[in-house]
PDB file of N, CA and C in Angstrom:
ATOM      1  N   UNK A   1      57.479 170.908  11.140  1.00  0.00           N
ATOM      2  CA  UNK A   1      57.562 171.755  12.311  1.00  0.00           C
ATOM      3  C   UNK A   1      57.996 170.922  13.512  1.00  0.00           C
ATOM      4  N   UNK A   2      58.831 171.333  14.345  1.00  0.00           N
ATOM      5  CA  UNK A   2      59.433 170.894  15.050  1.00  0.00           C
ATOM      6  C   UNK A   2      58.284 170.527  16.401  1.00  0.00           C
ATOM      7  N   UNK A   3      58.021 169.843  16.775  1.00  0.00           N
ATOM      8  CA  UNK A   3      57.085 169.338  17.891  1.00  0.00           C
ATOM      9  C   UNK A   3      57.973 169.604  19.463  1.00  0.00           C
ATOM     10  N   UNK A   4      57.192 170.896  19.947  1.00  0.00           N
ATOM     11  CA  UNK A   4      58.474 170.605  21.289  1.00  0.00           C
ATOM     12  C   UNK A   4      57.488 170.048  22.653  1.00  0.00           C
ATOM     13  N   UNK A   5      55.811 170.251  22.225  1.00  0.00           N
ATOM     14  CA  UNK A   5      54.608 168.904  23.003  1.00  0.00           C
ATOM     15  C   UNK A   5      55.709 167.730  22.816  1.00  0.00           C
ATOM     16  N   UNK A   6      55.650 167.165  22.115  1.00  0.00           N
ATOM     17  CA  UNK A   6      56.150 166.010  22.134  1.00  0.00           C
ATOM     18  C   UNK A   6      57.766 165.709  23.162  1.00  0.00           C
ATOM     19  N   UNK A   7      58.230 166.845  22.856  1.00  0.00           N
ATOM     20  CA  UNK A   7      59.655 166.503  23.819  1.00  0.00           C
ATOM     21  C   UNK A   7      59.578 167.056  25.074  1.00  0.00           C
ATOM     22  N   UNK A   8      58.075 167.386  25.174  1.00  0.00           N
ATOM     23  CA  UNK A   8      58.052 167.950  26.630  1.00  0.00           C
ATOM     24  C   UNK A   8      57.344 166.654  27.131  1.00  0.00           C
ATOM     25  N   UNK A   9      56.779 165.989  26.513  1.00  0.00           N
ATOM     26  CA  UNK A   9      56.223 165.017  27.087  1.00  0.00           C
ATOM     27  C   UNK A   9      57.277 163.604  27.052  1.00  0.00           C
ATOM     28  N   UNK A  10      57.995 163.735  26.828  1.00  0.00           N
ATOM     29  CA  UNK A  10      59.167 162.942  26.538  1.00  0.00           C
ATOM     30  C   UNK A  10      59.858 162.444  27.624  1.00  0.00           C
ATOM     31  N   UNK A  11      60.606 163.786  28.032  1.00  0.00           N
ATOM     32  CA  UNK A  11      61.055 163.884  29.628  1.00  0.00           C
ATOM     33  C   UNK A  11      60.356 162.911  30.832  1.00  0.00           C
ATOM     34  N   UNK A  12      59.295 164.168  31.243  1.00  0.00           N
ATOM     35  CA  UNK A  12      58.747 162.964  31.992  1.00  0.00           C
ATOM     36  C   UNK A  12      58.412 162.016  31.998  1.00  0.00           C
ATOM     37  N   UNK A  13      57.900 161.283  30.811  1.00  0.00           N
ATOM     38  CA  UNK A  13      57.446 159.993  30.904  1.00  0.00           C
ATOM     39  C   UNK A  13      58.806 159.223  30.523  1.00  0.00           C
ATOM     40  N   UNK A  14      59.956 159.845  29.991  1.00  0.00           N
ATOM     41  CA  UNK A  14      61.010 158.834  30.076  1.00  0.00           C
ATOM     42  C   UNK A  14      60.901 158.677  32.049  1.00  0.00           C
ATOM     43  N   UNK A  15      61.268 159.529  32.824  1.00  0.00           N
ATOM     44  CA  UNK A  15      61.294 159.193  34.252  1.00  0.00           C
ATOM     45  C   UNK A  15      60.010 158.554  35.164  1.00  0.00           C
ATOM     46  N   UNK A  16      59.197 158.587  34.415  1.00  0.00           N
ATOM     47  CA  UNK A  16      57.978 157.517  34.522  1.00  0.00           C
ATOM     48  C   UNK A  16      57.834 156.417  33.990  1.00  0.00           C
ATOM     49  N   UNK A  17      58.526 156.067  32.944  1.00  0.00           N
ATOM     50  CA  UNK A  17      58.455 154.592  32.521  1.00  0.00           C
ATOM     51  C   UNK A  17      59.848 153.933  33.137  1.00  0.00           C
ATOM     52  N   UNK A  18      60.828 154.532  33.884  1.00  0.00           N
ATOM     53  CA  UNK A  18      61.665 153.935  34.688  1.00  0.00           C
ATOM     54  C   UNK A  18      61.599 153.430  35.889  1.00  0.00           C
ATOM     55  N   UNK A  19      60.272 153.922  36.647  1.00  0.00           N
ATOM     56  CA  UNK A  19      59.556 153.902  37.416  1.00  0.00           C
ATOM     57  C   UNK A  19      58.245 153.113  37.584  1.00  0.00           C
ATOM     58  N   UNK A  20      57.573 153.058  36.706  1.00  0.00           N
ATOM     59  CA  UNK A  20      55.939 152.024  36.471  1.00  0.00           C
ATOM     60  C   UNK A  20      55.626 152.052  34.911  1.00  0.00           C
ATOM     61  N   UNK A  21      55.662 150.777  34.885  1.00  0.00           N
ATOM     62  CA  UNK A  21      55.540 150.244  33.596  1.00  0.00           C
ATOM     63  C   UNK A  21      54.299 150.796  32.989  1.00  0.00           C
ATOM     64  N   UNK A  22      53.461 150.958  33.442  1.00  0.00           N
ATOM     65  CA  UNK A  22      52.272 151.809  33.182  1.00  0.00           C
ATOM     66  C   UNK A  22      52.514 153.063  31.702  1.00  0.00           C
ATOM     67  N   UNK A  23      53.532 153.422  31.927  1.00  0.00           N
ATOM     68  CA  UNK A  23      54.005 154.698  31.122  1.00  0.00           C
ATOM     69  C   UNK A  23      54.636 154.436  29.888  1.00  0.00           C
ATOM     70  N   UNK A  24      55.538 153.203  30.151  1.00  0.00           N
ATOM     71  CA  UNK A  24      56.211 152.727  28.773  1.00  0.00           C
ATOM     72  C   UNK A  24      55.725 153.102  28.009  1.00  0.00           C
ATOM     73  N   UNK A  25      54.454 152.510  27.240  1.00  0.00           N
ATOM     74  CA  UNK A  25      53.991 152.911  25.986  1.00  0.00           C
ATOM     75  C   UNK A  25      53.729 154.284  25.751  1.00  0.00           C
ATOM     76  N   UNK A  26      53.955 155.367  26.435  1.00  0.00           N
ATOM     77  CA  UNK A  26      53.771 156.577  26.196  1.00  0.00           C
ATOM     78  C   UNK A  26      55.132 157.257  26.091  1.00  0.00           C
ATOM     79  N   UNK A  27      55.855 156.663  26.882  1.00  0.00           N
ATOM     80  CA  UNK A  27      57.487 156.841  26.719  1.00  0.00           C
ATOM     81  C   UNK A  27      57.785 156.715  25.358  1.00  0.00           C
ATOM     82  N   UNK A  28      57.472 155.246  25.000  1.00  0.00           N
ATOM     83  CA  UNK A  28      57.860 154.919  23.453  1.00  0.00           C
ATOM     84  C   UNK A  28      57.092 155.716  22.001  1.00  0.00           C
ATOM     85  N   UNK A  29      55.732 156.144  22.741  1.00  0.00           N
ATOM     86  CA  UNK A  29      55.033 156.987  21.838  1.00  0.00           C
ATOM     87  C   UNK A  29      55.535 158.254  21.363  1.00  0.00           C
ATOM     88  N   UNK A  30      55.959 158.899  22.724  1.00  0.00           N
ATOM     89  CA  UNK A  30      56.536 160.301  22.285  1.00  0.00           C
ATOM     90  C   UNK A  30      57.717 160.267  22.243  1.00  0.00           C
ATOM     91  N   UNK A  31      58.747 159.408  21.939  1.00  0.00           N
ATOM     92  CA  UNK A  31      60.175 159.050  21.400  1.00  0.00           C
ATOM     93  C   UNK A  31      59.825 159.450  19.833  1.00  0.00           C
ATOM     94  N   UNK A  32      58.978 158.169  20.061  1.00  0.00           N
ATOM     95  CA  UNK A  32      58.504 157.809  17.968  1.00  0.00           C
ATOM     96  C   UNK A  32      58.302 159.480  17.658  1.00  0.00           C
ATOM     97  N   UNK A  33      56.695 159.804  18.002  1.00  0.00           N
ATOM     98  CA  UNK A  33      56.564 161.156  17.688  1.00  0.00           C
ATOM     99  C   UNK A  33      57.540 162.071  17.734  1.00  0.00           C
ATOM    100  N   UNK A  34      58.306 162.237  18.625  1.00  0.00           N
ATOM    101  CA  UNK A  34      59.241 163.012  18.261  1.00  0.00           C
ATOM    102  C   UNK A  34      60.468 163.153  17.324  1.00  0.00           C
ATOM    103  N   UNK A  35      60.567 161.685  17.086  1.00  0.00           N
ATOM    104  CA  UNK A  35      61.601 161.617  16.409  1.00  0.00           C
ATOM    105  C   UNK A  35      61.036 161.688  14.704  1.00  0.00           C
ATOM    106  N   UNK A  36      60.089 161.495  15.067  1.00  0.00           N
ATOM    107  CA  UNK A  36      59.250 161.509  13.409  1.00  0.00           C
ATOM    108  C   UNK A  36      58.706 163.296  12.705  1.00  0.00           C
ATOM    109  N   UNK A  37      58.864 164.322  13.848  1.00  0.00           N
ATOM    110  CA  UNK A  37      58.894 165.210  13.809  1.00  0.00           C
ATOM    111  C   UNK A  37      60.132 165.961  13.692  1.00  0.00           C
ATOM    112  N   UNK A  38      61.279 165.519  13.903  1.00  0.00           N
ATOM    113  CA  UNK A  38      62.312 165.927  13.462  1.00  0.00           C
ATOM    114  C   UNK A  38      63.035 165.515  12.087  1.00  0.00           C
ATOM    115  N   UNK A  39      62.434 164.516  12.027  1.00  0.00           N
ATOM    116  CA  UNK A  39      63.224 163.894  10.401  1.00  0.00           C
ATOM    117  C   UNK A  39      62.062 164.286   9.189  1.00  0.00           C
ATOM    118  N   UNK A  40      60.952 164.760   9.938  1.00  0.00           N
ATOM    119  CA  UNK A  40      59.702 165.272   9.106  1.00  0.00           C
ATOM    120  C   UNK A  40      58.968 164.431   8.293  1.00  0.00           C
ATOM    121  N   UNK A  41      59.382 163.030   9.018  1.00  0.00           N
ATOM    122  CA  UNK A  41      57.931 161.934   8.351  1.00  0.00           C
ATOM    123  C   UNK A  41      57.020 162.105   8.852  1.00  0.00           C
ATOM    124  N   UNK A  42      55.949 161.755   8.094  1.00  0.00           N
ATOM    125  CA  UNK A  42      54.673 161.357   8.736  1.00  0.00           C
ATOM    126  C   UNK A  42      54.171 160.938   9.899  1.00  0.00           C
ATOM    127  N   UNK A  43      53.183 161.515  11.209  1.00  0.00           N
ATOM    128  CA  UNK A  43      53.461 161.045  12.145  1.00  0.00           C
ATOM    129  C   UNK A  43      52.317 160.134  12.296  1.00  0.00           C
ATOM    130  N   UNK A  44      52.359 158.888  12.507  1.00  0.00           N
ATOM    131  CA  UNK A  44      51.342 157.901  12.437  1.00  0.00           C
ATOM    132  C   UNK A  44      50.863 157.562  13.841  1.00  0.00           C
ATOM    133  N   UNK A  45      51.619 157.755  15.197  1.00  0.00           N
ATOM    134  CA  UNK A  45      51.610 158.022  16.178  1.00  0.00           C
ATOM    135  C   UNK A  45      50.319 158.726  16.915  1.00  0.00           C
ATOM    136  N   UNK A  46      50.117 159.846  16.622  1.00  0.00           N
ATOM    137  CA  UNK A  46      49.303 160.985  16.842  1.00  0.00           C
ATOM    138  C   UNK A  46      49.350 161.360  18.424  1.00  0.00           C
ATOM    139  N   UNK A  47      50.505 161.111  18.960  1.00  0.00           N
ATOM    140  CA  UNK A  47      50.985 161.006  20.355  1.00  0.00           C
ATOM    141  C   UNK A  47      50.362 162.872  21.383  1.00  0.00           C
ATOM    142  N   UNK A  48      50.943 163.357  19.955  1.00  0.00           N
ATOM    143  CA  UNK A  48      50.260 165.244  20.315  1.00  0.00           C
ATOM    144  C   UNK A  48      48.991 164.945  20.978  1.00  0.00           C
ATOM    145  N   UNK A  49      47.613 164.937  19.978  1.00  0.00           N
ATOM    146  CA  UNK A  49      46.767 164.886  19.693  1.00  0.00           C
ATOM    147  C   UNK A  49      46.251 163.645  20.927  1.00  0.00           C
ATOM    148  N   UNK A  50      46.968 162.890  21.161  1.00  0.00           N
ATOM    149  CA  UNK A  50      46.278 161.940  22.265  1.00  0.00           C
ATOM    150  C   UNK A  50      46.429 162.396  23.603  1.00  0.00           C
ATOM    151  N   UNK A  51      47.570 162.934  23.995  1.00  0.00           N
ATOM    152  CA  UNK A  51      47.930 163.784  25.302  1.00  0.00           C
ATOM    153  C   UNK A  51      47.055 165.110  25.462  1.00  0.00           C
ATOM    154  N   UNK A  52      46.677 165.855  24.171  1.00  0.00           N
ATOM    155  CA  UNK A  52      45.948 167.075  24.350  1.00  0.00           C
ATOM    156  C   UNK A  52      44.334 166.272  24.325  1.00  0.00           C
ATOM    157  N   UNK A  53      44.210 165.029  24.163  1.00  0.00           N
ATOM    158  CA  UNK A  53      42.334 164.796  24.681  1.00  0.00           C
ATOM    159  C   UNK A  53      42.658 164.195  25.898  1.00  0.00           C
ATOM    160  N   UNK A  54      44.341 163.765  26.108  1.00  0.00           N
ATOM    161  CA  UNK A  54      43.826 163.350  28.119  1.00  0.00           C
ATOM    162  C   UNK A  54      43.494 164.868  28.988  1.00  0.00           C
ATOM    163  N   UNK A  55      44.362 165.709  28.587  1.00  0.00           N
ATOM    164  CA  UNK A  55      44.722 166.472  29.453  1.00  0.00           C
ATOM    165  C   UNK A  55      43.400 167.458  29.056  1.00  0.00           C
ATOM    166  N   UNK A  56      42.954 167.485  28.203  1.00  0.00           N
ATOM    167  CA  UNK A  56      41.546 168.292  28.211  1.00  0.00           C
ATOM    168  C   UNK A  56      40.455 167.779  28.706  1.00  0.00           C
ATOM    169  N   UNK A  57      40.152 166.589  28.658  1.00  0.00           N
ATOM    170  CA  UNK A  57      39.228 165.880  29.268  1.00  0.00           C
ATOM    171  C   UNK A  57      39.768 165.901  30.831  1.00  0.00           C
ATOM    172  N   UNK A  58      40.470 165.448  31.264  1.00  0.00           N
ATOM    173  CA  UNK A  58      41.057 165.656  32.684  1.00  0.00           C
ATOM    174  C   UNK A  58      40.355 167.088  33.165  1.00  0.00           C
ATOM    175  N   UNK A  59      41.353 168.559  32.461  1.00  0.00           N
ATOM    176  CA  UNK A  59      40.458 169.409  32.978  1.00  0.00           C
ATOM    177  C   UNK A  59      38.950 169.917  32.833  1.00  0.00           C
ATOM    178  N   UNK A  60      38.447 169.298  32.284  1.00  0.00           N
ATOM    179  CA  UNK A  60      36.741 168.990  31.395  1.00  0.00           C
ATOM    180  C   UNK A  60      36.027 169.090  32.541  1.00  0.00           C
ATOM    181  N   UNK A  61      36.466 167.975  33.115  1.00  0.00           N
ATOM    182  CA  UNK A  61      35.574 167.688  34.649  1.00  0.00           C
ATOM    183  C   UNK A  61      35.567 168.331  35.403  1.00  0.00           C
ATOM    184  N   UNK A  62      36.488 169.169  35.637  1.00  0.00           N
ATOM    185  CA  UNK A  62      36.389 170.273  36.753  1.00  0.00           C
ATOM    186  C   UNK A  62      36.366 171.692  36.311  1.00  0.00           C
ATOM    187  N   UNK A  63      36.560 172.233  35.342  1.00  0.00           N
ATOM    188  CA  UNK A  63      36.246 173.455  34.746  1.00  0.00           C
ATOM    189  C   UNK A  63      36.036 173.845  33.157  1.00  0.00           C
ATOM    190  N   UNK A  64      35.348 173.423  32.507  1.00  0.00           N
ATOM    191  CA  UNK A  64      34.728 173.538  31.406  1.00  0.00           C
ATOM    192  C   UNK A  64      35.566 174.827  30.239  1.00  0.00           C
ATOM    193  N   UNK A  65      35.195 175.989  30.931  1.00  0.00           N
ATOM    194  CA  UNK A  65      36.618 176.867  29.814  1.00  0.00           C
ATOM    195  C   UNK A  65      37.451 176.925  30.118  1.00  0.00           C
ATOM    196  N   UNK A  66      38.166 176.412  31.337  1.00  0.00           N
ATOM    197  CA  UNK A  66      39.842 176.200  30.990  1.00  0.00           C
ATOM    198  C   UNK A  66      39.964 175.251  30.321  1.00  0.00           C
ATOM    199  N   UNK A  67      39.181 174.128  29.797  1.00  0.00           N
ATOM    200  CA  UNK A  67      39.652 172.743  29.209  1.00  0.00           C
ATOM    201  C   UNK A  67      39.242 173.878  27.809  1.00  0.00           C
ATOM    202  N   UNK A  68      38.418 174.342  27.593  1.00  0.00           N
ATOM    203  CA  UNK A  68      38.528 175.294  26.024  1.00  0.00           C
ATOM    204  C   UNK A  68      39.516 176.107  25.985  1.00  0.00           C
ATOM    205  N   UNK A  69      39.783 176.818  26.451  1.00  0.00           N
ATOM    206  CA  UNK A  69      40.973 177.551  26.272  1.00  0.00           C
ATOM    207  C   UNK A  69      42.570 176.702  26.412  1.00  0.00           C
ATOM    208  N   UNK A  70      42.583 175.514  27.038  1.00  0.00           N
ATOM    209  CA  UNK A  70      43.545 174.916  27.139  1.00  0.00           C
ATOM    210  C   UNK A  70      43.446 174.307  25.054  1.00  0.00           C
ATOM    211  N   UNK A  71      42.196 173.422  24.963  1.00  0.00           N
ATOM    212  CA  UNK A  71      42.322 173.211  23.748  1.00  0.00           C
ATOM    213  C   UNK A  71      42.735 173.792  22.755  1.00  0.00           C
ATOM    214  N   UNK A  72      42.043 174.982  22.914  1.00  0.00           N
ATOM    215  CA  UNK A  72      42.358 176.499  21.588  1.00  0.00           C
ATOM    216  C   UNK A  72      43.937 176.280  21.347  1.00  0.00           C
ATOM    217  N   UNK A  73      44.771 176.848  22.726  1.00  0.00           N
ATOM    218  CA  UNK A  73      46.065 177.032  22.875  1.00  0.00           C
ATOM    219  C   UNK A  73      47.201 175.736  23.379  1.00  0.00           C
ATOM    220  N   UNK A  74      46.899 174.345  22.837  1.00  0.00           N
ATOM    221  CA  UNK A  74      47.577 173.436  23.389  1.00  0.00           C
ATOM    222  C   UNK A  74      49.094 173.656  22.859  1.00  0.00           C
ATOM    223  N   UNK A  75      49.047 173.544  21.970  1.00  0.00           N
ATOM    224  CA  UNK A  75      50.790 173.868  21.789  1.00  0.00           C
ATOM    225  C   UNK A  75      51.316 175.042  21.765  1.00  0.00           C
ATOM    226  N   UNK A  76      50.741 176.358  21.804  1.00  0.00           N
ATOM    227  CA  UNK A  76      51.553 177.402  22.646  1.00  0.00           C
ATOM    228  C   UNK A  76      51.848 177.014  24.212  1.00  0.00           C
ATOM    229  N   UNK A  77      50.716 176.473  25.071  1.00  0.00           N
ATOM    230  CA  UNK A  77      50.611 176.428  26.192  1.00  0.00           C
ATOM    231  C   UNK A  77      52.126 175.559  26.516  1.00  0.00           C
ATOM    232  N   UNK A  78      52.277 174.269  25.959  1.00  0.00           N
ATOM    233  CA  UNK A  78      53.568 173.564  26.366  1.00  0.00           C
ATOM    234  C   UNK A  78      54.600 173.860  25.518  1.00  0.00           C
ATOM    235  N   UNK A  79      54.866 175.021  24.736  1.00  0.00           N
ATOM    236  CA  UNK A  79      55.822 175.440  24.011  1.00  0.00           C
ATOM    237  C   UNK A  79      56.604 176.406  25.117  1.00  0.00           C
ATOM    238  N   UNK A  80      55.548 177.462  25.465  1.00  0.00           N
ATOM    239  CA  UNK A  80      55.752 178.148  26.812  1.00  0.00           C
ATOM    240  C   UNK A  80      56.535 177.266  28.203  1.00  0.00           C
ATOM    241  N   UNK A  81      55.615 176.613  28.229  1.00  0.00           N
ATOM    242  CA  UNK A  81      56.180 176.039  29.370  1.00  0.00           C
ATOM    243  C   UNK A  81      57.634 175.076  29.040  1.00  0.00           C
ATOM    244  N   UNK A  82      57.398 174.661  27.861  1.00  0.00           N
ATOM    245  CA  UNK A  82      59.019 173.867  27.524  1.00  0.00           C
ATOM    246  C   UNK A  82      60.336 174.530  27.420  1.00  0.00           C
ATOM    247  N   UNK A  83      59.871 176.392  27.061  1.00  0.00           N
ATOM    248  CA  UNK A  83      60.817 177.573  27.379  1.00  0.00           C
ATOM    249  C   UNK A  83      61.126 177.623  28.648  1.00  0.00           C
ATOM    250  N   UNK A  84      60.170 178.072  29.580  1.00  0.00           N
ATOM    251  CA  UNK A  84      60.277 177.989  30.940  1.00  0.00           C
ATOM    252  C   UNK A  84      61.154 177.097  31.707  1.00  0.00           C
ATOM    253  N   UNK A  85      60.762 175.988  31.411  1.00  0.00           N
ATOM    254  CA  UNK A  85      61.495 174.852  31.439  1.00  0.00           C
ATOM    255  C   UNK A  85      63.121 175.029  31.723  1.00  0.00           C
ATOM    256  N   UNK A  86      63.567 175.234  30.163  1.00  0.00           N
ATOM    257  CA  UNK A  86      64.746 175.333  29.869  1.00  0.00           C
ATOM    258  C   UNK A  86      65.849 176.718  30.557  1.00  0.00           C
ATOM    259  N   UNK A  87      64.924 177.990  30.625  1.00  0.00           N
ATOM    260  CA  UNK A  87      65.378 179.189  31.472  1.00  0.00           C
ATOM    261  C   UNK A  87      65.398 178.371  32.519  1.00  0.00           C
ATOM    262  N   UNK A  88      64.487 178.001  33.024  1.00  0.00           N
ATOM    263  CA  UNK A  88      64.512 177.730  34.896  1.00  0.00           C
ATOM    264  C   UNK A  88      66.210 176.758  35.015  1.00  0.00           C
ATOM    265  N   UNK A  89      66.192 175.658  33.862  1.00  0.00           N
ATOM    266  CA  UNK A  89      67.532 174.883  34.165  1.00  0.00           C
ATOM    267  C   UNK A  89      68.535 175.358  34.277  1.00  0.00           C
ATOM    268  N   UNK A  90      68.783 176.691  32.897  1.00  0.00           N
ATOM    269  CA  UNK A  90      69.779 177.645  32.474  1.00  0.00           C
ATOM    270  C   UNK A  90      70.478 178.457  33.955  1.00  0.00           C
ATOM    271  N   UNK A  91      69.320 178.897  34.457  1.00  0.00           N
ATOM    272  CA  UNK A  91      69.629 179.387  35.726  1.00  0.00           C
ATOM    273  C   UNK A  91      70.150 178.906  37.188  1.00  0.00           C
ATOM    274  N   UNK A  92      69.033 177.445  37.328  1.00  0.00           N
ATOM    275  CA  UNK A  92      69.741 176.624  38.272  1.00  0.00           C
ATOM    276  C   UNK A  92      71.417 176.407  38.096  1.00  0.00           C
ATOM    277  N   UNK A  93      71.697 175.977  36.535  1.00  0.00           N
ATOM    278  CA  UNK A  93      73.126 175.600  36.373  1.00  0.00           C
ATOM    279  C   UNK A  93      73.894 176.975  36.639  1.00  0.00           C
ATOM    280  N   UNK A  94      73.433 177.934  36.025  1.00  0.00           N
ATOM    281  CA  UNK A  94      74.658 179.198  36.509  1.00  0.00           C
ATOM    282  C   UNK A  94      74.601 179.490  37.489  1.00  0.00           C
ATOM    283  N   UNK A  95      73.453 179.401  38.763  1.00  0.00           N
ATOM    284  CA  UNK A  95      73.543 179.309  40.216  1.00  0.00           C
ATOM    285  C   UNK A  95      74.459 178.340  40.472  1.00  0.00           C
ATOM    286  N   UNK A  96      74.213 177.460  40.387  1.00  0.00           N
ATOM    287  CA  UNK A  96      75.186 176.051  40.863  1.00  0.00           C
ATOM    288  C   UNK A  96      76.813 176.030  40.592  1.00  0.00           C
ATOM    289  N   UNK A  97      77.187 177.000  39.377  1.00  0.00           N
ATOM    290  CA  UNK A  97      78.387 176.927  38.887  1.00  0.00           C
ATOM    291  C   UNK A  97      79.062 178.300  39.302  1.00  0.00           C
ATOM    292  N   UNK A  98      78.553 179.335  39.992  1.00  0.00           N
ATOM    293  CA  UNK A  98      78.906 180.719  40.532  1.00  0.00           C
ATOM    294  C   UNK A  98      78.072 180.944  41.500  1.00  0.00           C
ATOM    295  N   UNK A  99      78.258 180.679  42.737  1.00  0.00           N
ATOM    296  CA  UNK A  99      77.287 180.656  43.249  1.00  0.00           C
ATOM    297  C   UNK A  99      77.642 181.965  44.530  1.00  0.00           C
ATOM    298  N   UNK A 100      76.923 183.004  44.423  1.00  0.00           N
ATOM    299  CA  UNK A 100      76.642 184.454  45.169  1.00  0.00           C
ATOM    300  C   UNK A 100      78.090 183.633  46.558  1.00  0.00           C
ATOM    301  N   UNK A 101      78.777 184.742  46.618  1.00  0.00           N
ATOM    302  CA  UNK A 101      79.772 184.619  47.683  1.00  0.00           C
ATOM    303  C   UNK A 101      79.281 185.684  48.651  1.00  0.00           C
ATOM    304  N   UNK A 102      79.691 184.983  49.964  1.00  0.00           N
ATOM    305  CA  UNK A 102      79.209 186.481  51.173  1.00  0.00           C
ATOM    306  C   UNK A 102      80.381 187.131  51.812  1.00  0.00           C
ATOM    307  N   UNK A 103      81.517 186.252  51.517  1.00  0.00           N
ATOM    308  CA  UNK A 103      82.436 186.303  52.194  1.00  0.00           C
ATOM    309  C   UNK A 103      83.651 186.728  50.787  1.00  0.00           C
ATOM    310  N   UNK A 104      84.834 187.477  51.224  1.00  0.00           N
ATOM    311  CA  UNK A 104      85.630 187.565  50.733  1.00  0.00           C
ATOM    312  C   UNK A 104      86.341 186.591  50.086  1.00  0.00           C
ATOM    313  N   UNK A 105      86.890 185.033  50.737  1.00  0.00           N
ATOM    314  CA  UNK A 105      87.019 184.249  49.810  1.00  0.00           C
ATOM    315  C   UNK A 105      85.771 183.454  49.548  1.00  0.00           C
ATOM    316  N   UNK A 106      86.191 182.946  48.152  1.00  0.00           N
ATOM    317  CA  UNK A 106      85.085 181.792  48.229  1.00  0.00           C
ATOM    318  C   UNK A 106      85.550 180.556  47.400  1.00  0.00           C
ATOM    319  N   UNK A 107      84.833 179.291  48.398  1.00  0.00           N
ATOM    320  CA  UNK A 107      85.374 178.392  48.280  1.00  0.00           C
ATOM    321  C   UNK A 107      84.228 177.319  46.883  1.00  0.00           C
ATOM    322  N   UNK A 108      85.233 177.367  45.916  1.00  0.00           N
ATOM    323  CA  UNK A 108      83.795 176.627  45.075  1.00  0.00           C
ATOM    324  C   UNK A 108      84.266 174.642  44.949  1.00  0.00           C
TER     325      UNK A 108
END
């Protein structure tokens, strides 16, 4: 199954490990994982599974059933949002490439 946690977490921490070294190893984690999810080896990594106990524990501390309900639903939750994602770009680019004229000509 195609892991799209993993390539959502990909992104940013590629632009975070370009930025503070801090991230590298998570950069390189969810490369591996991902790429080990597409060729359908074994993932020895467990890169998913380590991001869904930061980010549940993170919200743990401050609200108790959203960190359960976040758990229940971790990979719908960033599957959703990795859709979102991709509409929101889809749209920026066809804004950017036709962009609403007010005027009779328009200059692109």
């Amino acid at each position: 199954m195609l892991c799209l946690v993993c390539l959502f977490w990909t992104i940013p921490f590629g632009i975070l490990a370009l930025l503070f070294p801090k991230y590298r190893n998570d950069f390189k984690d969810s490369v591996k994982c991902f790429w080990n999810k597409i060729t359908l080896s074994p993932c020895d990594v467990k890169f998913d599974e380590k991001m869904r106990a930061k980010i549940v524990a993170w919200i743990g501390k401050y609200n108790q059933p959203t960190a359960r309900f976040v758990y229940k639903h971790y990979n719908g939750i960033f599957t959703f949002l990795m859709l979102l994602t991709i509409a929101y770009s889809i749209w920026l680019v066809y804004v950017w490439m036709f962009p609403a004229c007010t005027t009779e000509v328009c200059s692109i």
